[in-house]
C-alpha atoms as a PDB file:
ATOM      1  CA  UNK A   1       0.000   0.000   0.000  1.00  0.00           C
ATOM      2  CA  UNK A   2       2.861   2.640   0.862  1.00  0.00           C
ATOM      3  CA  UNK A   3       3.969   1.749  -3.008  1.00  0.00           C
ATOM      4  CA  UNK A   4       0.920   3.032  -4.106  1.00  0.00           C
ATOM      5  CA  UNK A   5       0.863   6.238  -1.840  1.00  0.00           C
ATOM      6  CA  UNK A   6       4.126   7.178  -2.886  1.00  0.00           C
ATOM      7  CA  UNK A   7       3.825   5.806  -6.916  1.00  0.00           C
ATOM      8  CA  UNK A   8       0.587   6.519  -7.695  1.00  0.00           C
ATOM      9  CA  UNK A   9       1.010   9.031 -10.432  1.00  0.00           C
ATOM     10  CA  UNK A  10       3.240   7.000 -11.779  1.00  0.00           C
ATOM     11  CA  UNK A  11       1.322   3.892 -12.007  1.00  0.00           C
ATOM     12  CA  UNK A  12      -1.461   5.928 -13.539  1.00  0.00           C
ATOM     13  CA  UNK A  13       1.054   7.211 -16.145  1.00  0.00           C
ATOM     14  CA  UNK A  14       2.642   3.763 -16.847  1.00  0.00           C
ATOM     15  CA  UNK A  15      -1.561   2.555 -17.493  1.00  0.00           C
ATOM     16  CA  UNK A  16      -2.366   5.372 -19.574  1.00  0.00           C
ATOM     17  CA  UNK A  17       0.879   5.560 -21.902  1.00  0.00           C
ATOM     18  CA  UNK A  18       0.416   1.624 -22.415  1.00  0.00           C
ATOM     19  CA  UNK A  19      -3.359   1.946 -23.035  1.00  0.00           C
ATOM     20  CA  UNK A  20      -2.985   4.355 -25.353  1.00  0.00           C
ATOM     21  CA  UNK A  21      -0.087   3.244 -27.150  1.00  0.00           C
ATOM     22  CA  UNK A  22      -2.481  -0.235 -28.026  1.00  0.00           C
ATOM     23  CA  UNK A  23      -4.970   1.656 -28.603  1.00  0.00           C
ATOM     24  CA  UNK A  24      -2.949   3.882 -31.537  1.00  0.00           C
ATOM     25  CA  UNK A  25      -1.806   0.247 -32.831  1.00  0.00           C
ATOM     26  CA  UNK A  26      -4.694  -1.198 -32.759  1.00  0.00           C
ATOM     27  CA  UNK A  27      -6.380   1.972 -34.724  1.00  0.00           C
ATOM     28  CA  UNK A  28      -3.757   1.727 -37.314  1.00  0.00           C
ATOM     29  CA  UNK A  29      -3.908  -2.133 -38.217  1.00  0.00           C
ATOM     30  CA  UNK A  30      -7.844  -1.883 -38.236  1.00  0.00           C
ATOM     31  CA  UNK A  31      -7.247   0.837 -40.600  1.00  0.00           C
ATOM     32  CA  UNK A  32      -4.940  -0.859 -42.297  1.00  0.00           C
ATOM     33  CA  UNK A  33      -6.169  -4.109 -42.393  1.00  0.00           C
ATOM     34  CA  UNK A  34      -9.996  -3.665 -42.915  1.00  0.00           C
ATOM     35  CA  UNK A  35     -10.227   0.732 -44.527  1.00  0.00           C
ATOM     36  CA  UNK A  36     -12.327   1.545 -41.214  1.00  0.00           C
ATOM     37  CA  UNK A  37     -11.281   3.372 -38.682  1.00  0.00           C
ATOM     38  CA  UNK A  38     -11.744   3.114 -34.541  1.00  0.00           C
ATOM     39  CA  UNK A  39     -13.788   6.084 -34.322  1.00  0.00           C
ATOM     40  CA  UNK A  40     -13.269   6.749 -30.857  1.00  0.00           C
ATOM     41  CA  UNK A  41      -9.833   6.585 -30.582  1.00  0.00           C
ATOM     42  CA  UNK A  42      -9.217   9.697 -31.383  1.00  0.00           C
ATOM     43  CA  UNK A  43     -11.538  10.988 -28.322  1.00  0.00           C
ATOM     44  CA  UNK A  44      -9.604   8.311 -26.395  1.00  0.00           C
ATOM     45  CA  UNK A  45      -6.207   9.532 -27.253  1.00  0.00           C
ATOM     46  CA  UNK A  46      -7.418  12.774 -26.640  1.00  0.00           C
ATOM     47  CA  UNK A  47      -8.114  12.610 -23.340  1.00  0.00           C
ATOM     48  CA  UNK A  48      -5.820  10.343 -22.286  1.00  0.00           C
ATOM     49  CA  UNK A  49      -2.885  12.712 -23.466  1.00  0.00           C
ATOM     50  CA  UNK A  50      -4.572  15.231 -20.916  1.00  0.00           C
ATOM     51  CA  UNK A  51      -4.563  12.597 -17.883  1.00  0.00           C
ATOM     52  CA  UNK A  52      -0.757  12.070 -18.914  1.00  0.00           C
ATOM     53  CA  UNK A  53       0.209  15.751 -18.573  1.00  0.00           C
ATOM     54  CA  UNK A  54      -1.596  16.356 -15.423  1.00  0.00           C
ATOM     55  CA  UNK A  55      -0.403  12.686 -14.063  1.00  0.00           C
ATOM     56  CA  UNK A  56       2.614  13.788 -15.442  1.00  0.00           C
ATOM     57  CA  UNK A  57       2.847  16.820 -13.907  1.00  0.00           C
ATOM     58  CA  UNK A  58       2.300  15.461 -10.191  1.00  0.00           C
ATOM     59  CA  UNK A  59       5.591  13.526 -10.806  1.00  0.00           C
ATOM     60  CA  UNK A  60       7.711  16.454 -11.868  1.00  0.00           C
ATOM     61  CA  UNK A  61       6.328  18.489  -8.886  1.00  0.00           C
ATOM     62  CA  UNK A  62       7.362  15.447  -6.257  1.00  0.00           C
ATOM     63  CA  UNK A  63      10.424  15.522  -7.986  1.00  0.00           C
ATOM     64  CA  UNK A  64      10.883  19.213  -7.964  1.00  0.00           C
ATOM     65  CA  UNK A  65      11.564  19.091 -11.777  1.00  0.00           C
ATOM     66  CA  UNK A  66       8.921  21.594 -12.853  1.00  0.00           C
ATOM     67  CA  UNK A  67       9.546  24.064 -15.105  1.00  0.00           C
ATOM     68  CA  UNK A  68      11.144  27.150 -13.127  1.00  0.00           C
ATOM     69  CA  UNK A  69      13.525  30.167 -14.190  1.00  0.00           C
ATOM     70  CA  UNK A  70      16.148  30.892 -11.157  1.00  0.00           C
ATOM     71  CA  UNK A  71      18.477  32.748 -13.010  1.00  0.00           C
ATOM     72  CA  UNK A  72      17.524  35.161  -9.784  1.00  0.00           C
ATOM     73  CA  UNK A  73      16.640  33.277  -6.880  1.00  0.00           C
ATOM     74  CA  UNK A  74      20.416  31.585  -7.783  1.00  0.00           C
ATOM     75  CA  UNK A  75      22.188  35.165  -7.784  1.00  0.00           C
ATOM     76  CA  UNK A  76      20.622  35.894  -4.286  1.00  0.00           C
ATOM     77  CA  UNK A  77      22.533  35.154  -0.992  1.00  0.00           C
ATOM     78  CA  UNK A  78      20.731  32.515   0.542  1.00  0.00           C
ATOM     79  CA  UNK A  79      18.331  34.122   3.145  1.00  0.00           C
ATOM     80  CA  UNK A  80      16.871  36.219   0.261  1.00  0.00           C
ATOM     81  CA  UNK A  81      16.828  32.580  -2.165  1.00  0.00           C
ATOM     82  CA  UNK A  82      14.875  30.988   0.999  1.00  0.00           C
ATOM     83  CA  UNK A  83      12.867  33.942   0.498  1.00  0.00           C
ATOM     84  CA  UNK A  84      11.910  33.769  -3.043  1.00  0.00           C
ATOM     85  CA  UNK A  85      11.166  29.707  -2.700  1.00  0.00           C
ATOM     86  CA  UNK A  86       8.740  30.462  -0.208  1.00  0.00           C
ATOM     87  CA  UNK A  87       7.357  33.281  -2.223  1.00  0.00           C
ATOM     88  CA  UNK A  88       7.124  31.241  -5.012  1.00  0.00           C
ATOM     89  CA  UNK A  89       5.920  28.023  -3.119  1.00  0.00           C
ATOM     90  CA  UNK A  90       3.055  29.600  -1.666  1.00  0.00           C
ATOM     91  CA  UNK A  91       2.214  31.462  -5.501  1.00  0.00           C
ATOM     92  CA  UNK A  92       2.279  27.520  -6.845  1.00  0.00           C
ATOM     93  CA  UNK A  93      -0.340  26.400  -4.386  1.00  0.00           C
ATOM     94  CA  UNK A  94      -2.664  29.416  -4.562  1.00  0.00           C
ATOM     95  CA  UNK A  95      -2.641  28.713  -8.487  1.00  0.00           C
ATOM     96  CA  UNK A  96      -2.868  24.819  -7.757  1.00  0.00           C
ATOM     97  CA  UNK A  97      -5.881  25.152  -5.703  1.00  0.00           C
ATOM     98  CA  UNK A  98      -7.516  27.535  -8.079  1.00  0.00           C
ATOM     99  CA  UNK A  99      -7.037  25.111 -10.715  1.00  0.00           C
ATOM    100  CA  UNK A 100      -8.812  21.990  -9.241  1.00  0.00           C
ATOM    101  CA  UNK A 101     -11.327  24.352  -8.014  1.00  0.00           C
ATOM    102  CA  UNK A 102     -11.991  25.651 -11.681  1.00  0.00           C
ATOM    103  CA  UNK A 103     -11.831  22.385 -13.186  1.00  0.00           C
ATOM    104  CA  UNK A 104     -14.306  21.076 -10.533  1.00  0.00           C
ATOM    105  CA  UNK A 105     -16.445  23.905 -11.932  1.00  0.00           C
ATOM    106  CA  UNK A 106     -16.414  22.743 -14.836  1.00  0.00           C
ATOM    107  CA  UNK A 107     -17.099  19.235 -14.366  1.00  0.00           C
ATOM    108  CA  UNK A 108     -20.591  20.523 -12.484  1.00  0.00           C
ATOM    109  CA  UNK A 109     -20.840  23.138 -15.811  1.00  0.00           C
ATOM    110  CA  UNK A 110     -20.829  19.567 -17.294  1.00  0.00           C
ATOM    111  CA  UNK A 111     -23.257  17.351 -15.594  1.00  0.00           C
ATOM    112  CA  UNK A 112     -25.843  20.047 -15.717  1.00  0.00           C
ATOM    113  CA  UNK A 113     -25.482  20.965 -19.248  1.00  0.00           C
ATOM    114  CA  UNK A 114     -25.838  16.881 -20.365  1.00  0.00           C
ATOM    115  CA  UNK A 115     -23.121  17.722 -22.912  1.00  0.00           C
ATOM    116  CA  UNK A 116     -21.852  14.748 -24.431  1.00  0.00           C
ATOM    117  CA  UNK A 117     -18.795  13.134 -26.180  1.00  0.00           C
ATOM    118  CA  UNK A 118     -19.137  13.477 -29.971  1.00  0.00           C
ATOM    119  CA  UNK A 119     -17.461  10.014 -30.874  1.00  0.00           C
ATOM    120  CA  UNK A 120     -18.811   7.951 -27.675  1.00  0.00           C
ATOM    121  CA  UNK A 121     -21.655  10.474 -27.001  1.00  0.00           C
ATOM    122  CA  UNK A 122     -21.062   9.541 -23.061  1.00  0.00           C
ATOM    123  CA  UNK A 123     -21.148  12.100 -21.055  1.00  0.00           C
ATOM    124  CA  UNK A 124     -17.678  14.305 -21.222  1.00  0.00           C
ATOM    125  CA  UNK A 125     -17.401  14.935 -17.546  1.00  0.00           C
ATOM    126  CA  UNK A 126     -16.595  11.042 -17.507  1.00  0.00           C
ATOM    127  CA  UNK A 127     -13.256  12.707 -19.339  1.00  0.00           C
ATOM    128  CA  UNK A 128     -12.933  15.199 -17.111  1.00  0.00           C
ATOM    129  CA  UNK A 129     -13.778  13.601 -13.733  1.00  0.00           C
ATOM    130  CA  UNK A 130      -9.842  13.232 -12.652  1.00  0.00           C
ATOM    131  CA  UNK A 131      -8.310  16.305 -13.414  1.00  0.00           C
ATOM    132  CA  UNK A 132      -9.316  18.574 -10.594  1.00  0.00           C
ATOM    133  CA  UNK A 133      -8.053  15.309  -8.870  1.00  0.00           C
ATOM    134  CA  UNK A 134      -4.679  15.567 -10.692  1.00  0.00           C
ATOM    135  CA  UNK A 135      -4.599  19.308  -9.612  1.00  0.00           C
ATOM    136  CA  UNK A 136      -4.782  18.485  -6.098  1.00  0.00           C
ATOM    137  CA  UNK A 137      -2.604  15.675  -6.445  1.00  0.00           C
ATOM    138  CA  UNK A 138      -0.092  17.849  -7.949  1.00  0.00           C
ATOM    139  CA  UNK A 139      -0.902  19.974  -5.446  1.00  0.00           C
ATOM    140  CA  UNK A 140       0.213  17.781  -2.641  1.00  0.00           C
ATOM    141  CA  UNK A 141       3.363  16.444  -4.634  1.00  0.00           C
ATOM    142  CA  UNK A 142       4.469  20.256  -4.919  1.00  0.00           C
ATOM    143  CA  UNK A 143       3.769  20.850  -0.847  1.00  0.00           C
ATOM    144  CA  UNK A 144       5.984  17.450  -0.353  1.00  0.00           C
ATOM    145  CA  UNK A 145       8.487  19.020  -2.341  1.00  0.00           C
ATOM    146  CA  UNK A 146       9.028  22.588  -1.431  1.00  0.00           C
ATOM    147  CA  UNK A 147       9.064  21.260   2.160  1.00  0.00           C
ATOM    148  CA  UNK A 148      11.617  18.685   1.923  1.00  0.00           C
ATOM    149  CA  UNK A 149      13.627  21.180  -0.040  1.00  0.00           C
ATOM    150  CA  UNK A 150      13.319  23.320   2.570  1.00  0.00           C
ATOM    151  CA  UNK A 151      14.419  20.742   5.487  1.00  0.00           C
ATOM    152  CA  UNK A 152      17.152  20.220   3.118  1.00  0.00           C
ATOM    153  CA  UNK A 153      18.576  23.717   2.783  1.00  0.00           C
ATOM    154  CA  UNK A 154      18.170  24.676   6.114  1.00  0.00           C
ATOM    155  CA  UNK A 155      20.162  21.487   7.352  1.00  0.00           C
ATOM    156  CA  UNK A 156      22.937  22.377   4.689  1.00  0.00           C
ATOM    157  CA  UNK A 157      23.088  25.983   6.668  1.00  0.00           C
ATOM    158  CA  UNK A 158      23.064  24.674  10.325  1.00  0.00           C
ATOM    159  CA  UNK A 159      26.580  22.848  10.864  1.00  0.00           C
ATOM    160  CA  UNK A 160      27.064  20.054  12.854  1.00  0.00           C
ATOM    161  CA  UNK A 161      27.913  20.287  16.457  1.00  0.00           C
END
């Protein structure tokens, strides 16, 4: 169980990429094979390319390998670096928790509009039902970070005794 806790993102992303990587085989050797196409699999890949970047995303944050400029924060003496990371910390989960609560506006925009899939015609908030998820799990991956990274640099600065 702690594998899953601390791999989940991953394990989603290792399902998805496989799924969909059948799924694009499979939709070229029916075309191939037979001149018809998988209708859906467009829709499918679709979607499932948006799971893999926010999936995806949670594992850069845990990692701390998100996309970030420091060309500043790196010229500053450390205090003032500190500083900036918690600045910028605390800007990351403000935007983070906006962004699962917008997208779990729009999945209840969704279920009470009816609006449907046009390949599947299923409901598209069946699509969309994971990514304020993936926002908050990114979310939490980022918190895990920036406060392990601060532990970190704060035991760099205190010596030994």
């Amino acid at each position: 169980m702690a594998f899953l806790f601390k791999n989940f993102e991953k394990v989603v992303c290792v399902i998805l990429f496989l799924s969909m990587t059948a799924l694009g085989f499979v939709n070229i050797v029916v075309r191939y094979a037979t001149e018809f196409s998988f209708a859906a699999s467009e829709e499918l890949l679709t979607n499932g390319f948006l799971l893999l970047t926010i999936f995806g995303a949670a594992v850069a944050a845990e990692r701390g390998e998100h996309l970030a400029v420091t060309l500043i924060a790196d010229s500053l003496p450390r205090p003032a670096a500190r500083a900036v990371f918690v600045l910028a910390s605390a800007l990351s989960v403000v935007l983070l928790a906006l962004s699962a609560w917008f997208t779990w506006v729009l999945i209840a925009n969704q279920v009470s509009s009816g609006i449907t899939s046009y390949a599947l015609q299923i409901p598209v908030w069946y699509y969309s039902i994971a990514v304020p998820f993936g926002f908050a799990l990114i979310l939490f991956r980022y918190v895990q970070y920036a406060a392990r990274h601060l532990r970190d640099s704060a035991e760099e600065v205190t010596p030994d005794v």
